[in-house]
PDB file of N, CA and C in Angstrom:
ATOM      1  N   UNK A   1       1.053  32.814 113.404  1.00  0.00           N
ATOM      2  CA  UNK A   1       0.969  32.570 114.820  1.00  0.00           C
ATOM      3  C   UNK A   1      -0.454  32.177 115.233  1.00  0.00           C
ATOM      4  N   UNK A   2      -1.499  32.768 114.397  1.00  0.00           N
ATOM      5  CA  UNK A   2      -2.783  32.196 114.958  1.00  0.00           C
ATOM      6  C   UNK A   2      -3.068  30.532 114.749  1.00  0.00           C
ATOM      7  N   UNK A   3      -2.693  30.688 113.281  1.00  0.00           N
ATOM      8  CA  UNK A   3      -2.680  28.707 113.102  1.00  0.00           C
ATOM      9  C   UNK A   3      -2.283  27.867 113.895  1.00  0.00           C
ATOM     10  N   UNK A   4      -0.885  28.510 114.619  1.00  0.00           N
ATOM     11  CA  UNK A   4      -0.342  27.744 115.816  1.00  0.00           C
ATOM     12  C   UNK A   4      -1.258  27.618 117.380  1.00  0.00           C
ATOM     13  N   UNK A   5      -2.175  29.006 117.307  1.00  0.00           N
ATOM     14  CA  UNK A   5      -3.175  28.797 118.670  1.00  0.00           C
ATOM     15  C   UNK A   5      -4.059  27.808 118.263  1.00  0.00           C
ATOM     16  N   UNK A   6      -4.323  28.135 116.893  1.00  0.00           N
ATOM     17  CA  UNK A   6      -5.859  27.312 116.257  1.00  0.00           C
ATOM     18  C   UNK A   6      -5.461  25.605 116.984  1.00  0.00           C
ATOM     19  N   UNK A   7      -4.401  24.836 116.008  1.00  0.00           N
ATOM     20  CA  UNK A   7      -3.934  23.955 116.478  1.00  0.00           C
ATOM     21  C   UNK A   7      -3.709  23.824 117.674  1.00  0.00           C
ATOM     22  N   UNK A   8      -3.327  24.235 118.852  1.00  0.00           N
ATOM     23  CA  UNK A   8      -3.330  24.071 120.079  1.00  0.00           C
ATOM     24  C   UNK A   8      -4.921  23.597 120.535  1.00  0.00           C
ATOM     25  N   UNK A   9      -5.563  24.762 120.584  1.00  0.00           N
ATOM     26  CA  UNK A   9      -7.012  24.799 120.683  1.00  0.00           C
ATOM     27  C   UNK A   9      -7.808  23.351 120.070  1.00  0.00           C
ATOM     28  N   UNK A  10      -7.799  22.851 119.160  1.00  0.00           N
ATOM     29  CA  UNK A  10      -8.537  22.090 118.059  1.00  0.00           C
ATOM     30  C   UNK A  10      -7.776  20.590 119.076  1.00  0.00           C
ATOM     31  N   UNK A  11      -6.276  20.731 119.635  1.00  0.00           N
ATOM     32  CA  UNK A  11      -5.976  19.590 120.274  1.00  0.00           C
ATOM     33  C   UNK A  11      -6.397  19.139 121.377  1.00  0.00           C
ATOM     34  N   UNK A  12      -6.409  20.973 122.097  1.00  0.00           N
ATOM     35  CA  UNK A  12      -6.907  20.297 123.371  1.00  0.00           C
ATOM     36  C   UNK A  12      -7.999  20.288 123.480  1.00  0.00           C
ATOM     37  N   UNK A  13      -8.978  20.484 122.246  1.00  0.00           N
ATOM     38  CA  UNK A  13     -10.442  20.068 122.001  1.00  0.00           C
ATOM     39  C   UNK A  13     -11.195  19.009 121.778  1.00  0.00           C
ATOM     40  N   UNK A  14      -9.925  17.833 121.249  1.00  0.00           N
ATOM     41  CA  UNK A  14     -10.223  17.047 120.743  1.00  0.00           C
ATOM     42  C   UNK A  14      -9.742  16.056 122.078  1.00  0.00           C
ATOM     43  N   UNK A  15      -8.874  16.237 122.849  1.00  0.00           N
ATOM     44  CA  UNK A  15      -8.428  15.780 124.025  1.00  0.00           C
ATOM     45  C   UNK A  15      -9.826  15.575 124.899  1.00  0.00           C
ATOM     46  N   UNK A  16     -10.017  17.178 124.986  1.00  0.00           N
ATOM     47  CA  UNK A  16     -11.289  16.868 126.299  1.00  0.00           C
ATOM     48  C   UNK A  16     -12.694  16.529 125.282  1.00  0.00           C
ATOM     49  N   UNK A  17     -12.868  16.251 124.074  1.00  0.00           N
ATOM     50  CA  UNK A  17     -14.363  15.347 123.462  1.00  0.00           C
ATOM     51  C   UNK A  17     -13.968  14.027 123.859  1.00  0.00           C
ATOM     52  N   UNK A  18     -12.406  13.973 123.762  1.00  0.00           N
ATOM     53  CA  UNK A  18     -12.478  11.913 124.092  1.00  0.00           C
ATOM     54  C   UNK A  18     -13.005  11.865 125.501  1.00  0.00           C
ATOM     55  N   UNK A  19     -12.293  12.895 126.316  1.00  0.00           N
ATOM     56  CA  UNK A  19     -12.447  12.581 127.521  1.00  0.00           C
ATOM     57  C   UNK A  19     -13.982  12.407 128.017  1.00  0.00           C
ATOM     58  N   UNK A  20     -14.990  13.432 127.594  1.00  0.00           N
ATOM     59  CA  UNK A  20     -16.579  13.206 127.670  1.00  0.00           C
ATOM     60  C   UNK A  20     -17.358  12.569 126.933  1.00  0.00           C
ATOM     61  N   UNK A  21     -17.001  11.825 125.747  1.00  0.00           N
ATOM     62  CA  UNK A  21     -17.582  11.160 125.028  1.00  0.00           C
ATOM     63  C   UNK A  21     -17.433   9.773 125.069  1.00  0.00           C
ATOM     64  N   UNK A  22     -15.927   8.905 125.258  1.00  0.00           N
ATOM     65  CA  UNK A  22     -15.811   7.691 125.433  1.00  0.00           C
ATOM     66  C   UNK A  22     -15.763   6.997 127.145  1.00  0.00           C
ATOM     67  N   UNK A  23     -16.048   6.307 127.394  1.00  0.00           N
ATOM     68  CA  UNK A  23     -16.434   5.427 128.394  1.00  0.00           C
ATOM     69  C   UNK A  23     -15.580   4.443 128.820  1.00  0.00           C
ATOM     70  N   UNK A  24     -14.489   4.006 127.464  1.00  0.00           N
ATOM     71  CA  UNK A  24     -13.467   3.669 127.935  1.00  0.00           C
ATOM     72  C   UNK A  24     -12.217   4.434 128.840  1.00  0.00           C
ATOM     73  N   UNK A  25     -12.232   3.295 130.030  1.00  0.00           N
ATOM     74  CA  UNK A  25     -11.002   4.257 130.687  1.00  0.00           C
ATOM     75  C   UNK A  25      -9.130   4.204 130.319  1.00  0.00           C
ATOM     76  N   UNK A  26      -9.363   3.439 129.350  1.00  0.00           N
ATOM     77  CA  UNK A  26      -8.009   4.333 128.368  1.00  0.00           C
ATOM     78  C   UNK A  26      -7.833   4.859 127.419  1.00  0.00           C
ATOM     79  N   UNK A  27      -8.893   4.867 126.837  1.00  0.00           N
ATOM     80  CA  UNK A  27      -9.195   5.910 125.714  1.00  0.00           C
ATOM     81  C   UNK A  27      -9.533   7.091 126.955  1.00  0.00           C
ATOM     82  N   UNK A  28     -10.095   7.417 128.190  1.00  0.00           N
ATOM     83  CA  UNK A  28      -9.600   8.479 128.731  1.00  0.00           C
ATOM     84  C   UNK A  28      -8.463   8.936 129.143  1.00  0.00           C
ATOM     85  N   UNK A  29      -7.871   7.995 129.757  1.00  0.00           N
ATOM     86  CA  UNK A  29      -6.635   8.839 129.802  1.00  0.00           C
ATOM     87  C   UNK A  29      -5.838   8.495 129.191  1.00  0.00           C
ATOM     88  N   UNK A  30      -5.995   7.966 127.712  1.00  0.00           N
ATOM     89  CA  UNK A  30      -5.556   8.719 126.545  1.00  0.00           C
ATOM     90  C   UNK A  30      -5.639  10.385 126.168  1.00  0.00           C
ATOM     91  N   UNK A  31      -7.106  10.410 125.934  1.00  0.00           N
ATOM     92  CA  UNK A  31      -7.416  12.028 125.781  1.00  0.00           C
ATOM     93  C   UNK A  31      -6.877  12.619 126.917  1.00  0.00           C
ATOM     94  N   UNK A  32      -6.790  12.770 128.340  1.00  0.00           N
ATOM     95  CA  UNK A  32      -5.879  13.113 129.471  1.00  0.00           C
ATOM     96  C   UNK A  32      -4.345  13.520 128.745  1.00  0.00           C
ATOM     97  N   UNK A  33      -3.797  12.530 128.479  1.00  0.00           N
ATOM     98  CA  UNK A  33      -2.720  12.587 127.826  1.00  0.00           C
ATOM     99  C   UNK A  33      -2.833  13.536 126.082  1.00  0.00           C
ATOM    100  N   UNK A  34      -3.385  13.502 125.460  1.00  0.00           N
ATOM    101  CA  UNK A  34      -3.594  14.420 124.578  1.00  0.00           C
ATOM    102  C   UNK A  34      -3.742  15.957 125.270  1.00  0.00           C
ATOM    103  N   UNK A  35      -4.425  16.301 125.617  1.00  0.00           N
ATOM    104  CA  UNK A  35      -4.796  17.735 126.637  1.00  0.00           C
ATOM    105  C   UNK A  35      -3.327  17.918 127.334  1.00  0.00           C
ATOM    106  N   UNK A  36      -2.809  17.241 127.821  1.00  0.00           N
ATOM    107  CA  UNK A  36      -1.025  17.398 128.749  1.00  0.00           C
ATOM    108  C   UNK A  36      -0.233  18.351 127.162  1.00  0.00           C
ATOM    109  N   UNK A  37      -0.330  17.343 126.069  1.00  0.00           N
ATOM    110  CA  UNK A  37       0.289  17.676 125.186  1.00  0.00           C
ATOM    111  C   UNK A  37       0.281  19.110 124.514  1.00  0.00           C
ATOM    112  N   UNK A  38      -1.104  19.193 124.900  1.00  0.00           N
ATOM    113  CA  UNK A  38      -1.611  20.612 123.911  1.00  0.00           C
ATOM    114  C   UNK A  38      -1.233  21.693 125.474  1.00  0.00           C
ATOM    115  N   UNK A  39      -1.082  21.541 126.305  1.00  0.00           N
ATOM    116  CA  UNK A  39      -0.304  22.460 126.783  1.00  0.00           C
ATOM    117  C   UNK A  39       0.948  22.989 126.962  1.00  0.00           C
ATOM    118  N   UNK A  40       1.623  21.533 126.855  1.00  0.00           N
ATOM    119  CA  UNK A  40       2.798  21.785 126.629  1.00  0.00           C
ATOM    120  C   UNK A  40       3.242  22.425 125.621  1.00  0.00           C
ATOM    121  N   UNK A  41       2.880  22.286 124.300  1.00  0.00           N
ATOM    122  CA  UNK A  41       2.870  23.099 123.268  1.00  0.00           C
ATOM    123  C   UNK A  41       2.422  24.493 123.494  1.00  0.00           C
ATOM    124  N   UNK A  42       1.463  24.870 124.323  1.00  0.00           N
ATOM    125  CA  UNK A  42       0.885  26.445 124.715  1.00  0.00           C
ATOM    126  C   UNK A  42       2.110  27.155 125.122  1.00  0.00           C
ATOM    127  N   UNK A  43       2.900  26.044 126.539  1.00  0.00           N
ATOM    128  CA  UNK A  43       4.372  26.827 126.654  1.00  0.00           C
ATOM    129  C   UNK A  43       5.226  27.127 125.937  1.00  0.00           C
ATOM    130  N   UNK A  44       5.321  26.251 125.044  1.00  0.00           N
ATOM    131  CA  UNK A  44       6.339  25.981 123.734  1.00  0.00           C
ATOM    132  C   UNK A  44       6.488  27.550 122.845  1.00  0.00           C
ATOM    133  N   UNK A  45       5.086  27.790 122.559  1.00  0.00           N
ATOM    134  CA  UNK A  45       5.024  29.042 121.878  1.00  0.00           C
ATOM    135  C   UNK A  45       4.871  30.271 122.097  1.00  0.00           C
ATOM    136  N   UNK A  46       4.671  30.012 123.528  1.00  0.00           N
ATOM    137  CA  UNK A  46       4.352  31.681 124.345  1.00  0.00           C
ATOM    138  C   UNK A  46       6.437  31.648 124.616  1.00  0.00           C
ATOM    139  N   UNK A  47       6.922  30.818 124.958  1.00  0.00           N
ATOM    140  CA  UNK A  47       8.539  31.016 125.007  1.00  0.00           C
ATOM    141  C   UNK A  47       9.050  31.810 123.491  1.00  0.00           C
ATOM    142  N   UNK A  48       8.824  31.119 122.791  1.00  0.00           N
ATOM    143  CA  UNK A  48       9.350  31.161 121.134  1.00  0.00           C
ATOM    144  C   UNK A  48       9.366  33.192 121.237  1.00  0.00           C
ATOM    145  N   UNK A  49      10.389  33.054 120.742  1.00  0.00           N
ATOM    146  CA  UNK A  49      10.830  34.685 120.348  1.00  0.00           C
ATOM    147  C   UNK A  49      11.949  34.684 118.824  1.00  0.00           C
ATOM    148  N   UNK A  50      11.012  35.018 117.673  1.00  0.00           N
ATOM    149  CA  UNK A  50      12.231  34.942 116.905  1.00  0.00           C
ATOM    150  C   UNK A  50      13.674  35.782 116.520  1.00  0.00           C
ATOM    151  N   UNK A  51      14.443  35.194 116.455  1.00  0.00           N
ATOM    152  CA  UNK A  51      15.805  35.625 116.209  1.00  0.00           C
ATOM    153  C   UNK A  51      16.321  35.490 118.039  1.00  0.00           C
ATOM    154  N   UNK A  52      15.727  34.483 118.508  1.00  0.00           N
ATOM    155  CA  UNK A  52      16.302  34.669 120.248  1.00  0.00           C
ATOM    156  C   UNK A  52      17.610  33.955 120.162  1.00  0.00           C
ATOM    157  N   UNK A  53      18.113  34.282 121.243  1.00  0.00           N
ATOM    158  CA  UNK A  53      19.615  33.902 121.768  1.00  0.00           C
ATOM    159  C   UNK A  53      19.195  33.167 123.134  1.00  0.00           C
ATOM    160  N   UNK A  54      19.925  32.271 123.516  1.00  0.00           N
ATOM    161  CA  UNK A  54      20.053  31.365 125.190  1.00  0.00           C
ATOM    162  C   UNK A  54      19.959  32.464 126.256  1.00  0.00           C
ATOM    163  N   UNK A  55      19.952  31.732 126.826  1.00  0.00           N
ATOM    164  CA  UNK A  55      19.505  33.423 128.415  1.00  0.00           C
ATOM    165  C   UNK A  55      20.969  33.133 129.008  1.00  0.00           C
ATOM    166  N   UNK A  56      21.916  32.724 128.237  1.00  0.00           N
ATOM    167  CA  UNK A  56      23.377  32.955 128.659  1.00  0.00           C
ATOM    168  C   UNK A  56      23.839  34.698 128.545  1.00  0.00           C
ATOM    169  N   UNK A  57      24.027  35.349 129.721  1.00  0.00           N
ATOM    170  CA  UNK A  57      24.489  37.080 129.749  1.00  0.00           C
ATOM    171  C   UNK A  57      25.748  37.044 129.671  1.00  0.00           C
ATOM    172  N   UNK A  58      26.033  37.524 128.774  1.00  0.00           N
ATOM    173  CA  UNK A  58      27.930  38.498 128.986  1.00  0.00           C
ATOM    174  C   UNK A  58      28.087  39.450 129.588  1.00  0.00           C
ATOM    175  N   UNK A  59      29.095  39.879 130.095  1.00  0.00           N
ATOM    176  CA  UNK A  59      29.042  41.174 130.800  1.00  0.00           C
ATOM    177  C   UNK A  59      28.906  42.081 129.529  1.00  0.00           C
ATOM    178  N   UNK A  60      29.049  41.752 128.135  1.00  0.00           N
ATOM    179  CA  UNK A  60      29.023  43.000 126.932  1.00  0.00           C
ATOM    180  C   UNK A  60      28.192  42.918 126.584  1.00  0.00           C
ATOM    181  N   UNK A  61      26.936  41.814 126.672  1.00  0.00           N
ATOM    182  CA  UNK A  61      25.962  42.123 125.625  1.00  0.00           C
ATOM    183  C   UNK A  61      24.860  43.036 125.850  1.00  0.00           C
ATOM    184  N   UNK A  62      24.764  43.383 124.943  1.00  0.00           N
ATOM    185  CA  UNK A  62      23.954  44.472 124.377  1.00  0.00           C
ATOM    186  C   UNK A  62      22.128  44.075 123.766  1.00  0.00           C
ATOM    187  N   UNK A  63      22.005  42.885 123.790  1.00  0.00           N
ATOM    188  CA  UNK A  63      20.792  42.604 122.896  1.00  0.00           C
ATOM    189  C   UNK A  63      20.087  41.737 124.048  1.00  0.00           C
ATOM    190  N   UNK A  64      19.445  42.588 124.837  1.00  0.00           N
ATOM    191  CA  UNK A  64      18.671  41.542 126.280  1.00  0.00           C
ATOM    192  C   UNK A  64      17.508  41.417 125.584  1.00  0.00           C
ATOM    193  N   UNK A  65      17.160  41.868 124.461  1.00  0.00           N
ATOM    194  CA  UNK A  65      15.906  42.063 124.267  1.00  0.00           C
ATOM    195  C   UNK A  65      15.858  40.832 123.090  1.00  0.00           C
ATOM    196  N   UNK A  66      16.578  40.084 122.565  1.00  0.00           N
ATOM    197  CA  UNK A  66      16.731  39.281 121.946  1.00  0.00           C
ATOM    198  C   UNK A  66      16.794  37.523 122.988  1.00  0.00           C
ATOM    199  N   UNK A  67      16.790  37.974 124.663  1.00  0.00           N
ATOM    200  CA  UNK A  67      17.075  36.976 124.971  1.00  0.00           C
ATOM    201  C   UNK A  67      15.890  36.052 125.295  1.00  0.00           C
ATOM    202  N   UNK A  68      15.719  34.684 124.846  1.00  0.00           N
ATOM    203  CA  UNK A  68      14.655  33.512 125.304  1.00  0.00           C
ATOM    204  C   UNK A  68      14.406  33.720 126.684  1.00  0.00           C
ATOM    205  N   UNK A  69      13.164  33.590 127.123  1.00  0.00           N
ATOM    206  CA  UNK A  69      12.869  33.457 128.971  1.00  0.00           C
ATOM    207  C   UNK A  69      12.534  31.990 128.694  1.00  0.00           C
ATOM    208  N   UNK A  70      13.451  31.528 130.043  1.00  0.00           N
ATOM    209  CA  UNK A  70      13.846  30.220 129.894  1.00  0.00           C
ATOM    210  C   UNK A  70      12.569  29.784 131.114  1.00  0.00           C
ATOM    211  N   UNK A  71      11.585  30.330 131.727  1.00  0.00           N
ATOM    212  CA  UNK A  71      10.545  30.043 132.764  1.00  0.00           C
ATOM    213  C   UNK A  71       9.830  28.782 131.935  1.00  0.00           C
ATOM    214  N   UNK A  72       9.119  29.629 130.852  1.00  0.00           N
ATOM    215  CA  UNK A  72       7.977  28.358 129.906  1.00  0.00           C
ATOM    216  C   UNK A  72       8.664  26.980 129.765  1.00  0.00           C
ATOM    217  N   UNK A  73      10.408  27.345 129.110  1.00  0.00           N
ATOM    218  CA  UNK A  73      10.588  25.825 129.199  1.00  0.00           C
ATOM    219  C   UNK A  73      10.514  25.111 130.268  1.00  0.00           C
ATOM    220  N   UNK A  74      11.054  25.727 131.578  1.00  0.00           N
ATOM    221  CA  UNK A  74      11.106  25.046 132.573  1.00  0.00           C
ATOM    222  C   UNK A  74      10.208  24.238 132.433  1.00  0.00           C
ATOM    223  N   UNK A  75       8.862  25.597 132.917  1.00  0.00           N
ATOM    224  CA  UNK A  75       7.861  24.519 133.309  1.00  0.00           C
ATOM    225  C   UNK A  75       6.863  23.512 132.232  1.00  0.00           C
ATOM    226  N   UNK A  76       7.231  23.530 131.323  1.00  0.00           N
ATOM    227  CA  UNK A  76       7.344  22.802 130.219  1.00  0.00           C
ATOM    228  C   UNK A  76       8.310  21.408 130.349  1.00  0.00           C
ATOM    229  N   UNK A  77       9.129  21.631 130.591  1.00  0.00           N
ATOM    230  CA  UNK A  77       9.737  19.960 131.257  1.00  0.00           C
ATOM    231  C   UNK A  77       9.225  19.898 132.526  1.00  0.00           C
ATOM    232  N   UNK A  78       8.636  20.477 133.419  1.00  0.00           N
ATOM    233  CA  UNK A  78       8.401  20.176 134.936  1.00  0.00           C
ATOM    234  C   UNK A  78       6.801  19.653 134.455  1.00  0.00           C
ATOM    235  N   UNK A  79       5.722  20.006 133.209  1.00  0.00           N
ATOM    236  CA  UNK A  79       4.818  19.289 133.369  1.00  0.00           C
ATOM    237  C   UNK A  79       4.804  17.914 132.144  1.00  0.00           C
ATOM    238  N   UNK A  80       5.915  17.483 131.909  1.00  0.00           N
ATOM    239  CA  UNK A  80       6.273  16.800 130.774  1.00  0.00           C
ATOM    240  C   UNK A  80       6.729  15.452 132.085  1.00  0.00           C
ATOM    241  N   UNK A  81       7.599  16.013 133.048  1.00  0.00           N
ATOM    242  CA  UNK A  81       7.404  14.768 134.189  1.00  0.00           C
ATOM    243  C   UNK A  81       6.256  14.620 135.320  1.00  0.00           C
ATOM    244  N   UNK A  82       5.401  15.967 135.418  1.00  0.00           N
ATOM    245  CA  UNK A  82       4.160  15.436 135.976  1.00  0.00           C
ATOM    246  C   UNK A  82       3.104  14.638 135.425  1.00  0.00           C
ATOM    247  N   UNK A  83       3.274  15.094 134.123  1.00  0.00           N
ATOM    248  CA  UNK A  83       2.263  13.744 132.816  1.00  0.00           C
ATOM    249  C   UNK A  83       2.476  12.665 132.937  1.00  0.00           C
ATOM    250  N   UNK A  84       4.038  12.561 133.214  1.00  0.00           N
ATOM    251  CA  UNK A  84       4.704  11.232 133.234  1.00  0.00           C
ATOM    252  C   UNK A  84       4.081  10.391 134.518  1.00  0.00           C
ATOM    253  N   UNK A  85       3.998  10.888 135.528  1.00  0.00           N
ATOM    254  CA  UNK A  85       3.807  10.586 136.731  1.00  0.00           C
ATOM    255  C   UNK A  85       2.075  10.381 136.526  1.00  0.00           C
ATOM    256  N   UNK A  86       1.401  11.073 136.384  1.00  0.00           N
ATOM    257  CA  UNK A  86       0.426  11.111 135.851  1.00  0.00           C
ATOM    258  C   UNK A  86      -0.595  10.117 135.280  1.00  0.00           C
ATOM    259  N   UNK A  87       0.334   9.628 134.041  1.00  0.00           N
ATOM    260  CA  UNK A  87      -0.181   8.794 133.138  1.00  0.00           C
ATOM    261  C   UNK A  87       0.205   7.494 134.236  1.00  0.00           C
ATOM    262  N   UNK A  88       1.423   7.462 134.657  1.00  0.00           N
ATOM    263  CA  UNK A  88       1.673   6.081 135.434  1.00  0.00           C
ATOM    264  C   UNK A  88       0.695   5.624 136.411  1.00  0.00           C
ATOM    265  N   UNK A  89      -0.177   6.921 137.041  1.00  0.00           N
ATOM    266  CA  UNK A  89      -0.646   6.496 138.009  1.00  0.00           C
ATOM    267  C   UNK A  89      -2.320   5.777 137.946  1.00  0.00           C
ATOM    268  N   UNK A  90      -2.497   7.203 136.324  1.00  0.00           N
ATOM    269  CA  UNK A  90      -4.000   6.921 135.992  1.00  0.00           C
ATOM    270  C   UNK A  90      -3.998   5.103 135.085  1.00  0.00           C
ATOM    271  N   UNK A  91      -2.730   4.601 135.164  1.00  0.00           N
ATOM    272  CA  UNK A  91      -2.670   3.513 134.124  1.00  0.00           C
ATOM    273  C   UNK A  91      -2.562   1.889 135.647  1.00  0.00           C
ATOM    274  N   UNK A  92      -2.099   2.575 136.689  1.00  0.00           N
ATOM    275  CA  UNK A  92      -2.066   1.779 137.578  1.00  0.00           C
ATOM    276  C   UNK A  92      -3.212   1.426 138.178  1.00  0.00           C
ATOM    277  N   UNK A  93      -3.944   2.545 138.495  1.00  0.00           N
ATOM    278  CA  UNK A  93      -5.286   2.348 138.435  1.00  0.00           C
ATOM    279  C   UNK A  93      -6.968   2.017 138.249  1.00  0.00           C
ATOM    280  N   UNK A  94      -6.592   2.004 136.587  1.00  0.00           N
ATOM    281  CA  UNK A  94      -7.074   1.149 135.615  1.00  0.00           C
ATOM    282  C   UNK A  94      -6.568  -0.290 135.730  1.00  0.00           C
ATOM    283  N   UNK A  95      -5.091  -0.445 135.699  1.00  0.00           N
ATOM    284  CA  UNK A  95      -5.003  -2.278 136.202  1.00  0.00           C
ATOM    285  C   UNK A  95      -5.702  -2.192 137.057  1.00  0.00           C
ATOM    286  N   UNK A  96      -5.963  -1.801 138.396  1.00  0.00           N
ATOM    287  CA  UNK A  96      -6.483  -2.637 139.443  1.00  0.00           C
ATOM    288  C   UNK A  96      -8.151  -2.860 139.513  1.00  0.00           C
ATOM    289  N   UNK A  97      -8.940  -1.792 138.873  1.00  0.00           N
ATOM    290  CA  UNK A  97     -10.063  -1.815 138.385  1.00  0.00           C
ATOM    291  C   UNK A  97     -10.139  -2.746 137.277  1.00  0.00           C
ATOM    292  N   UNK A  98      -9.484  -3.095 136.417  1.00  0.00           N
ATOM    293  CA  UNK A  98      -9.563  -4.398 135.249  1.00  0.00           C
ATOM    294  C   UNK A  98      -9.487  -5.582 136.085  1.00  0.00           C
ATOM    295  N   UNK A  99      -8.656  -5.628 137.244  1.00  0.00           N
ATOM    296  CA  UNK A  99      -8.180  -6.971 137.989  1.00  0.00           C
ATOM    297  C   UNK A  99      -9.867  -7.208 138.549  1.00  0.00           C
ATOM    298  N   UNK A 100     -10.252  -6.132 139.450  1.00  0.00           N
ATOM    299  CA  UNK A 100     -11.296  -6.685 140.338  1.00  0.00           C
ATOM    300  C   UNK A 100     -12.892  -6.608 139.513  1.00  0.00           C
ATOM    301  N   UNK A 101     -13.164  -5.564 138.411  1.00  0.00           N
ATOM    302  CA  UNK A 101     -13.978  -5.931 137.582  1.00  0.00           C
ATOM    303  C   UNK A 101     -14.041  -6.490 136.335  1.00  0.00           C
ATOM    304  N   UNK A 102     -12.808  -7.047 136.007  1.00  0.00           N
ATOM    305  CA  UNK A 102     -13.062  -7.690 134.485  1.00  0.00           C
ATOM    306  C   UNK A 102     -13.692  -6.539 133.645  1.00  0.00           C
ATOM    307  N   UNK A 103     -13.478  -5.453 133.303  1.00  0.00           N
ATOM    308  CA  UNK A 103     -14.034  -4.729 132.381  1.00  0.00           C
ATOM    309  C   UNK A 103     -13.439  -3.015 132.275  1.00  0.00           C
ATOM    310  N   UNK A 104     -12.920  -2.144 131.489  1.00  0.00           N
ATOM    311  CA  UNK A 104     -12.903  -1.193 131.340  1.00  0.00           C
ATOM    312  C   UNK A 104     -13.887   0.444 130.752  1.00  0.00           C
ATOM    313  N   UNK A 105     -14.808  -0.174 130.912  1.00  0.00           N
ATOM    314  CA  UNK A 105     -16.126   0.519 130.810  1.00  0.00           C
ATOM    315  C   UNK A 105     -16.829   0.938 132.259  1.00  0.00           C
ATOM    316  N   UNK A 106     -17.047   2.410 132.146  1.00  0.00           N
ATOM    317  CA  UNK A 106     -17.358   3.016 133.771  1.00  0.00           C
ATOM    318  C   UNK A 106     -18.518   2.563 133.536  1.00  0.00           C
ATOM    319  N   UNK A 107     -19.478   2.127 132.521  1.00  0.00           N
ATOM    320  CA  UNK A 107     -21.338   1.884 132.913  1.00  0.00           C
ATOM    321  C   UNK A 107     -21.613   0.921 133.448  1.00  0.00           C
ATOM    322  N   UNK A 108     -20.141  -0.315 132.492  1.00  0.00           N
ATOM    323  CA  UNK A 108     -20.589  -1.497 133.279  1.00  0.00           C
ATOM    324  C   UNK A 108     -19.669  -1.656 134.741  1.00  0.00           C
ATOM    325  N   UNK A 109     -19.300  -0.809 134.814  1.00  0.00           N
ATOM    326  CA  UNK A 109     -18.401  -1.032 136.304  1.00  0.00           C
ATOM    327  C   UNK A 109     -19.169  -0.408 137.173  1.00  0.00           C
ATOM    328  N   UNK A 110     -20.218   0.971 137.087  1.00  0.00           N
ATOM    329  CA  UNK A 110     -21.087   1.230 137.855  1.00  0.00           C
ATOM    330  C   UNK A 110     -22.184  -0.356 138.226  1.00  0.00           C
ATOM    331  N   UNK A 111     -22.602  -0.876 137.055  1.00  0.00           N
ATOM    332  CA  UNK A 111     -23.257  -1.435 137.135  1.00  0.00           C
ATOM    333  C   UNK A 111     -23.192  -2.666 138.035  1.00  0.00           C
ATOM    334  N   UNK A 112     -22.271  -3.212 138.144  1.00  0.00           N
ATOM    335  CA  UNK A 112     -21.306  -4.224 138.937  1.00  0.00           C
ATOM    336  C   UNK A 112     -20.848  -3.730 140.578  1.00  0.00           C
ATOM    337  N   UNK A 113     -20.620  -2.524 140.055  1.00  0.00           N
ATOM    338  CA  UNK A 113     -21.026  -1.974 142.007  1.00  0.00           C
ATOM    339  C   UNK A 113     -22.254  -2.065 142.496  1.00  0.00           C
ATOM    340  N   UNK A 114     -22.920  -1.419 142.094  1.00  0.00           N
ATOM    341  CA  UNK A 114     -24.504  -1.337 142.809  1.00  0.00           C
ATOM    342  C   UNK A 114     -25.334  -2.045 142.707  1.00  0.00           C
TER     343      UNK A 114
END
């Protein structure tokens, strides 16, 4: 189970170095999109219970303590369509900054403003 934090950690580490290190703005929100991922996975495994059963109740059963909490997935698909939304918007944005500066680099786009 720790290998599985390690990996989480090491992703969304490597997510936010793109994000402060490259200058390109889709290689940022690329790394943006890497970091979404490594959380989603954080939910993924804080849900995980082994030997779990569906959070379907019988009136007989006996083993609640065996049952999945179905919250993480939720919100595990609820930020799997905010990424979505997300990425669409940070990618729409970037077109319109490519349209009016010819360039995807924030130094030379500072530079071109001022």
């Amino acid at each position: 189970m720790e290998t599985t934090f390690l990996a989480i950690a090491v992703l969304f580490g490597l997510g936010l170095y793109i994000i402060l290190t490259h200058k390109n703005l889709i290689k940022i929100a690329m790394g943006i999109g890497v970091m979404e991922s490594a959380i989603i996975l954080l939910f993924i495994v804080f849900s995980y219970r082994p030997g779990g059963t569906a959070p379907i109740l019988d009136v007989d059963a006996q083993a609640y303590d065996l049952i999945v909490d179905p919250i993480p997935q939720a919100l595990s698909l609820t930020a799997i369509v905010i990424g979505a939304g997300t990425t669409a918007l940070m990618l729409a944005l970037i077109i319109k900054i490519y349209n009016r500066y010819n360039t995807l680099y924030i130094d030379e786009i500072k530079e071109l403003k001022g």
